[in-house]
PDB file of N, CA and C in Angstrom:
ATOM      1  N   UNK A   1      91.140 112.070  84.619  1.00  0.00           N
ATOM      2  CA  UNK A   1      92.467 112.606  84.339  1.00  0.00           C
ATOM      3  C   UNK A   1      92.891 112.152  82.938  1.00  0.00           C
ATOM      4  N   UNK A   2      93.617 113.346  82.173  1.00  0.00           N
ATOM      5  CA  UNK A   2      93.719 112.893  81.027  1.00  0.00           C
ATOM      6  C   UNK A   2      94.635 111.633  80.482  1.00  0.00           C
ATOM      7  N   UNK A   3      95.846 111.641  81.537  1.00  0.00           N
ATOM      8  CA  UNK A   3      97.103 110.763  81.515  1.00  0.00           C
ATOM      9  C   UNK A   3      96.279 109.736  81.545  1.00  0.00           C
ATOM     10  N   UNK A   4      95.607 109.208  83.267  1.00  0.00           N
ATOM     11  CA  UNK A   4      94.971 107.800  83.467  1.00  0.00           C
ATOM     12  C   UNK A   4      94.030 107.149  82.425  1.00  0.00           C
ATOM     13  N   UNK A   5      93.483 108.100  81.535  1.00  0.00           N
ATOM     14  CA  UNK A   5      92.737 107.723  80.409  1.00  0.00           C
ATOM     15  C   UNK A   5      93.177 107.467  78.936  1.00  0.00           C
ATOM     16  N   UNK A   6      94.517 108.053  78.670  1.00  0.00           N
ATOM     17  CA  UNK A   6      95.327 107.653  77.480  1.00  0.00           C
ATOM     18  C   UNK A   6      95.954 106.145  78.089  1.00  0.00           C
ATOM     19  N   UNK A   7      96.533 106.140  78.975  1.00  0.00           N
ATOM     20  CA  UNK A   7      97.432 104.982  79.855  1.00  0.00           C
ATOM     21  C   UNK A   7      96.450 103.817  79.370  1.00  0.00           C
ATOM     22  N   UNK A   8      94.938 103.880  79.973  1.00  0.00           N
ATOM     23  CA  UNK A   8      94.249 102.946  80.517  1.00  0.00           C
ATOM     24  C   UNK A   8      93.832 101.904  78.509  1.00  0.00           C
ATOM     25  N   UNK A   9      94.052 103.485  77.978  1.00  0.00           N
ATOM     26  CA  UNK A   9      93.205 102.850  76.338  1.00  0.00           C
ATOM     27  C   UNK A   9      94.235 102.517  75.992  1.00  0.00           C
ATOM     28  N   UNK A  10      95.549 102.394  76.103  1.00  0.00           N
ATOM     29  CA  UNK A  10      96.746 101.701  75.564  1.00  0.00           C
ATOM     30  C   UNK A  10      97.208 100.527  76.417  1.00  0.00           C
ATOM     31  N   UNK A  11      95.903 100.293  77.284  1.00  0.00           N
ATOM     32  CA  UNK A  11      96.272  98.921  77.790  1.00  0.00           C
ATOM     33  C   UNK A  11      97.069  98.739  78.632  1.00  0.00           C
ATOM     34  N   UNK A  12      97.649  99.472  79.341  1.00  0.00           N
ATOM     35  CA  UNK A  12      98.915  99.202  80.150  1.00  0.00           C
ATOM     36  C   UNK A  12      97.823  98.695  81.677  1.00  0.00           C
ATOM     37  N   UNK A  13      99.124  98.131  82.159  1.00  0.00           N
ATOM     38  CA  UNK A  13      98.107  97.422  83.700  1.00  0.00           C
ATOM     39  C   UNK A  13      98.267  98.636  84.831  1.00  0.00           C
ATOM     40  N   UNK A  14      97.682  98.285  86.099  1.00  0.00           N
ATOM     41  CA  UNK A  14      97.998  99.482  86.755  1.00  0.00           C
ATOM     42  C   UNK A  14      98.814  99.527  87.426  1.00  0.00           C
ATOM     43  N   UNK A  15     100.146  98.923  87.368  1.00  0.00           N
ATOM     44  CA  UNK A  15     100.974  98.694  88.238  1.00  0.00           C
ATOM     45  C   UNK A  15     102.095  99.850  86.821  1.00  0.00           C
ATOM     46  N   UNK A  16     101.801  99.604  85.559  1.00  0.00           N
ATOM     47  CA  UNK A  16     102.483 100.327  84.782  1.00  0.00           C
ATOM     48  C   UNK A  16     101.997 101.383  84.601  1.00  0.00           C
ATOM     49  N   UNK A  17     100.729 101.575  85.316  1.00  0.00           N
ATOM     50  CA  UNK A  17      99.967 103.343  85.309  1.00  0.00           C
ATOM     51  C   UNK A  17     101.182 103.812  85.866  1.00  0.00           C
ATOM     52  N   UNK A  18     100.915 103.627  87.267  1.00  0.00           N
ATOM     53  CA  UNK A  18     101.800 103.988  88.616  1.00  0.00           C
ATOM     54  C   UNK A  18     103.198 104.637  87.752  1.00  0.00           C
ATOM     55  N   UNK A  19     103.806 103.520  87.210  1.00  0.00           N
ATOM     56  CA  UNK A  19     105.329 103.828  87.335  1.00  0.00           C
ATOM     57  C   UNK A  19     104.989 105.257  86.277  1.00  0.00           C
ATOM     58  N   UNK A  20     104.302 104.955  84.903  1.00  0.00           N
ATOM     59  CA  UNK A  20     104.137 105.642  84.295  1.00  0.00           C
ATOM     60  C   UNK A  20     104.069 107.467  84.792  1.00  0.00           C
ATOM     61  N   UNK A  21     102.907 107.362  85.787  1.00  0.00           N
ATOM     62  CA  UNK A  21     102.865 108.814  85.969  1.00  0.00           C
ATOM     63  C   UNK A  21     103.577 109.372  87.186  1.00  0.00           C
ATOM     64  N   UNK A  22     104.529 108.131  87.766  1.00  0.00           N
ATOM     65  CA  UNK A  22     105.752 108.210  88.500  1.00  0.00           C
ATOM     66  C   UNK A  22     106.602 109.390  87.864  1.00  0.00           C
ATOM     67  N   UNK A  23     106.858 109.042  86.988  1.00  0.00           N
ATOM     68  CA  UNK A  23     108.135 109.269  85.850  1.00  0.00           C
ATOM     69  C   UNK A  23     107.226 110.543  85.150  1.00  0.00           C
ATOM     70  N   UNK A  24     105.998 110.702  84.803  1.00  0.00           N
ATOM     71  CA  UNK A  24     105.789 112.243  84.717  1.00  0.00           C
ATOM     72  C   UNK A  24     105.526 113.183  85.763  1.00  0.00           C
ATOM     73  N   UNK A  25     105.653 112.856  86.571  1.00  0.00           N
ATOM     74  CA  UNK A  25     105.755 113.523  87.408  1.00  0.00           C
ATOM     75  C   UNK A  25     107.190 114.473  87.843  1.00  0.00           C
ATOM     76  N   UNK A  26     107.755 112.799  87.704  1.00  0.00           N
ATOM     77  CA  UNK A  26     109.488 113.902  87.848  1.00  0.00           C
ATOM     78  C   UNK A  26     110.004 114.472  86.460  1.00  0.00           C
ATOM     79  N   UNK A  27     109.350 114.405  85.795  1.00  0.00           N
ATOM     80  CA  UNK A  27     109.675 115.248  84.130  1.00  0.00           C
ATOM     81  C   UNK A  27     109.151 116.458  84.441  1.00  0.00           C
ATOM     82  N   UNK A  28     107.576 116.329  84.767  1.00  0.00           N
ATOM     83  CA  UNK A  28     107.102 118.344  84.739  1.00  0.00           C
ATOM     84  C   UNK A  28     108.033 118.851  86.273  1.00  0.00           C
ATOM     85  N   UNK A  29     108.444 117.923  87.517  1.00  0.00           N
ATOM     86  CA  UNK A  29     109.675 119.029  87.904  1.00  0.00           C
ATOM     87  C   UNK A  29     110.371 119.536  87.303  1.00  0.00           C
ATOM     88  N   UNK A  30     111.254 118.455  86.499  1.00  0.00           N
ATOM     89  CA  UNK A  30     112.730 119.070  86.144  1.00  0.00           C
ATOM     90  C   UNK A  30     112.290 119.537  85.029  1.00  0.00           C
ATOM     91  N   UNK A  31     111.288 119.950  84.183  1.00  0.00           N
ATOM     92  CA  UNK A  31     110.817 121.052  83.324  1.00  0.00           C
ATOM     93  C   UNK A  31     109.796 121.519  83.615  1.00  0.00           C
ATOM     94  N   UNK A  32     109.416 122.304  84.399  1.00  0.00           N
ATOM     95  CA  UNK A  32     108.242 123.170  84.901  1.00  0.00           C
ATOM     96  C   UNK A  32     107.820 124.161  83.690  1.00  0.00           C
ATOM     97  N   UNK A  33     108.584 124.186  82.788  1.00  0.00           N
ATOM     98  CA  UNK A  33     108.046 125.326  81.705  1.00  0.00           C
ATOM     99  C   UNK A  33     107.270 124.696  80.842  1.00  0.00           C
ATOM    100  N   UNK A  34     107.695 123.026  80.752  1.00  0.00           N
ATOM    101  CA  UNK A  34     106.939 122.651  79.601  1.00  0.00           C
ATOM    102  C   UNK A  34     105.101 122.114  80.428  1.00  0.00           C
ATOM    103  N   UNK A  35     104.026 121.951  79.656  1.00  0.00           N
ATOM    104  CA  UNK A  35     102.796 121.977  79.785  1.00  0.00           C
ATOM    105  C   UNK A  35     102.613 120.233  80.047  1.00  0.00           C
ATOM    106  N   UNK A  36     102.396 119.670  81.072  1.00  0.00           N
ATOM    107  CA  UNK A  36     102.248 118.317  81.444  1.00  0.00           C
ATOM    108  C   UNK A  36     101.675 117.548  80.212  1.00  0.00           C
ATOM    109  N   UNK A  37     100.486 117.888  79.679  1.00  0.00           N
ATOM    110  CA  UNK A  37     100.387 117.034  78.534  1.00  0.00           C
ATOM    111  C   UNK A  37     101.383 116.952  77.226  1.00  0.00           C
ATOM    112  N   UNK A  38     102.340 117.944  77.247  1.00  0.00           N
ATOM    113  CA  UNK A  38     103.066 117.761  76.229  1.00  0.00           C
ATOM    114  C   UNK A  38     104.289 116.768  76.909  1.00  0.00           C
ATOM    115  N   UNK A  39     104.451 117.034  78.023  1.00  0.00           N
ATOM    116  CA  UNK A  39     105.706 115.777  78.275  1.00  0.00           C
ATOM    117  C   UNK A  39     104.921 114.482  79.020  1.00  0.00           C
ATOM    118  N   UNK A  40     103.526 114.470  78.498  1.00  0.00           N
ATOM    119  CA  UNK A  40     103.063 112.762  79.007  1.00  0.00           C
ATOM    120  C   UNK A  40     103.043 112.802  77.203  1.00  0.00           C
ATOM    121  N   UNK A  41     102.296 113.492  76.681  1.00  0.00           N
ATOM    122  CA  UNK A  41     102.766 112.337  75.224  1.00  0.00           C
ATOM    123  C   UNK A  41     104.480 112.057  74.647  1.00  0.00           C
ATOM    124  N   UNK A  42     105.302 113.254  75.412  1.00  0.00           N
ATOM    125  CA  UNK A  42     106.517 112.630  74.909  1.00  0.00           C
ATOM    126  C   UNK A  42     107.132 111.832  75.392  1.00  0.00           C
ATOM    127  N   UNK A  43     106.535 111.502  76.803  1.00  0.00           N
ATOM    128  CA  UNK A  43     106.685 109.721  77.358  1.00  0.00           C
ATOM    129  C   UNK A  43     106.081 108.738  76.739  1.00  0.00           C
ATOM    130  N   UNK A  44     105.260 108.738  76.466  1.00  0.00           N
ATOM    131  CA  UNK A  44     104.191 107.877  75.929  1.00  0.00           C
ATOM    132  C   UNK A  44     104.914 107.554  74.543  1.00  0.00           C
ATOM    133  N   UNK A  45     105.268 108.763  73.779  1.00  0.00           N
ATOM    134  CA  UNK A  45     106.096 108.291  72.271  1.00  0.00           C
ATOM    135  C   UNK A  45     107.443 107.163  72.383  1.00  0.00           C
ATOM    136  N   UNK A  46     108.116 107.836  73.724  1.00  0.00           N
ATOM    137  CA  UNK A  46     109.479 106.939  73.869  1.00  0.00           C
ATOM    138  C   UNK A  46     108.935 105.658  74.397  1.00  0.00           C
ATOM    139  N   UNK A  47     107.894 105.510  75.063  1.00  0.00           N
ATOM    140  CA  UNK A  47     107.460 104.008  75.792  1.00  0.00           C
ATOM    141  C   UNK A  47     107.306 103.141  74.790  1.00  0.00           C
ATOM    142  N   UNK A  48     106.134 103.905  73.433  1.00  0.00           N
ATOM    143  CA  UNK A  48     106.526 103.329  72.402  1.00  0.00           C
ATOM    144  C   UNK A  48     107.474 102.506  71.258  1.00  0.00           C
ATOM    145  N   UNK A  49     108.217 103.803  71.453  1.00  0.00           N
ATOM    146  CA  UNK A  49     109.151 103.224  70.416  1.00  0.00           C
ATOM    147  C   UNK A  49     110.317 102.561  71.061  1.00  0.00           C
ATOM    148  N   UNK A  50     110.248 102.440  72.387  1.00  0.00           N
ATOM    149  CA  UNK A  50     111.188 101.350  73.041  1.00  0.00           C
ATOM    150  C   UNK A  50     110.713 100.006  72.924  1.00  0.00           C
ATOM    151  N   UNK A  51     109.428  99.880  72.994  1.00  0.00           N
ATOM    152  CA  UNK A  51     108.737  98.534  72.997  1.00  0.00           C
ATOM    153  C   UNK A  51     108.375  97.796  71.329  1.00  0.00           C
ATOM    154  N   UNK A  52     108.890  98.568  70.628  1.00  0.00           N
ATOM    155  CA  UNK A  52     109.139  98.415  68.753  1.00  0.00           C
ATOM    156  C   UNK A  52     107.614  98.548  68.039  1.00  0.00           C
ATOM    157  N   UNK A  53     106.778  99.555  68.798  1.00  0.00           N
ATOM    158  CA  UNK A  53     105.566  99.472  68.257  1.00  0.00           C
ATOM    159  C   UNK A  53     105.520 100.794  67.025  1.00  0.00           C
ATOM    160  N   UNK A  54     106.422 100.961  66.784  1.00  0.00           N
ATOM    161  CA  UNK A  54     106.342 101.850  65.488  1.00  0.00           C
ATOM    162  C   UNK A  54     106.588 100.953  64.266  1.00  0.00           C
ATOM    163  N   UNK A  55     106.280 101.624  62.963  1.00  0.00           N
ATOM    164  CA  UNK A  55     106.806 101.168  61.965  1.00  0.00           C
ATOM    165  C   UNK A  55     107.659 101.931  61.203  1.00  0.00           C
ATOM    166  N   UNK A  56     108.316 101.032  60.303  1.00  0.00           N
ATOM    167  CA  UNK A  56     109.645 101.414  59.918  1.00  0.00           C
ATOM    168  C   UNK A  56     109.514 102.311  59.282  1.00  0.00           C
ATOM    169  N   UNK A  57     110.792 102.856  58.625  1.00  0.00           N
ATOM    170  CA  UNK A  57     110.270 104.034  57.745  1.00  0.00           C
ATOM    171  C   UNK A  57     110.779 103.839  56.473  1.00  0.00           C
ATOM    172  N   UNK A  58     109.856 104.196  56.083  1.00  0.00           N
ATOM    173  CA  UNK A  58     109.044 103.287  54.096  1.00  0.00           C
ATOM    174  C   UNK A  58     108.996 104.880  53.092  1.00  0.00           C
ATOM    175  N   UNK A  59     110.216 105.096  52.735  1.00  0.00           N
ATOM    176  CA  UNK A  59     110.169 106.375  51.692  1.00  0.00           C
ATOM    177  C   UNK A  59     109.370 105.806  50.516  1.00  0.00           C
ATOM    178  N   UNK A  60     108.893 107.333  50.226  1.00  0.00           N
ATOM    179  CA  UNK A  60     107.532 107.294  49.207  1.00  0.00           C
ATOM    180  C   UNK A  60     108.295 106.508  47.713  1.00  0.00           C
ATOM    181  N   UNK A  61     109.275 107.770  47.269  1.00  0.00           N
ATOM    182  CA  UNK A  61     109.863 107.641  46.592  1.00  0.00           C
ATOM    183  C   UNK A  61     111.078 106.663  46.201  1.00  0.00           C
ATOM    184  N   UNK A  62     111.169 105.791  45.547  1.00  0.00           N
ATOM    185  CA  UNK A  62     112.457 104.779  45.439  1.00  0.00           C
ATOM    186  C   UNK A  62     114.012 105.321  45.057  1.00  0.00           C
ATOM    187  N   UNK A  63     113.724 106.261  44.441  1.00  0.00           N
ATOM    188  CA  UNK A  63     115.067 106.864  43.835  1.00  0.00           C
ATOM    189  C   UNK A  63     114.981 108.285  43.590  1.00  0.00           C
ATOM    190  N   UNK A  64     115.904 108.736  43.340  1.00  0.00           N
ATOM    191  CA  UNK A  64     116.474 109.786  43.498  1.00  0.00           C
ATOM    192  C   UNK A  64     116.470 110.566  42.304  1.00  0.00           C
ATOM    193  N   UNK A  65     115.709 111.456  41.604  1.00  0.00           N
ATOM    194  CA  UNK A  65     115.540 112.292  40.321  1.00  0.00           C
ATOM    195  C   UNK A  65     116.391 113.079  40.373  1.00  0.00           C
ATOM    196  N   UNK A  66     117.438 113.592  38.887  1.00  0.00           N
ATOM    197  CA  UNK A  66     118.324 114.107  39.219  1.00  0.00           C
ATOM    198  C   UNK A  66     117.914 115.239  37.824  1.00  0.00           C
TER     199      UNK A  66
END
């Protein structure tokens, strides 16, 4: 399964599989239109960036050309 195999390479234990595909599960109910892998990676993004594993955001540019 594709979920149990993204889950498993990001390390989570299996007690956080569970809840994990708990919670997609009740997402593709209450959106049946959208395609399950698109709302397990948009769990997977928020699990992320709740747990501060993103990085900040670093503009290219310093200033502003006028």
């Amino acid at each position: 399964m594709y979920i149990s195999t993204i889950a498993s390479e990001k390390g989570y234990s299996e007690e956080e599989q569970t809840q994990f595909l708990v919670r997609l599960e009740r997402a593709c109910i209450d959106n049946p239109d959208l395609p399950p892998t698109f709302v397990a990676n948009c769990l997977m993004s928020l699990s992320e960036s709740k747990l501060d594993e993103s990085f900040p955001f670093a503009p290219r540019n310093t200033g502003i050309q006028a």
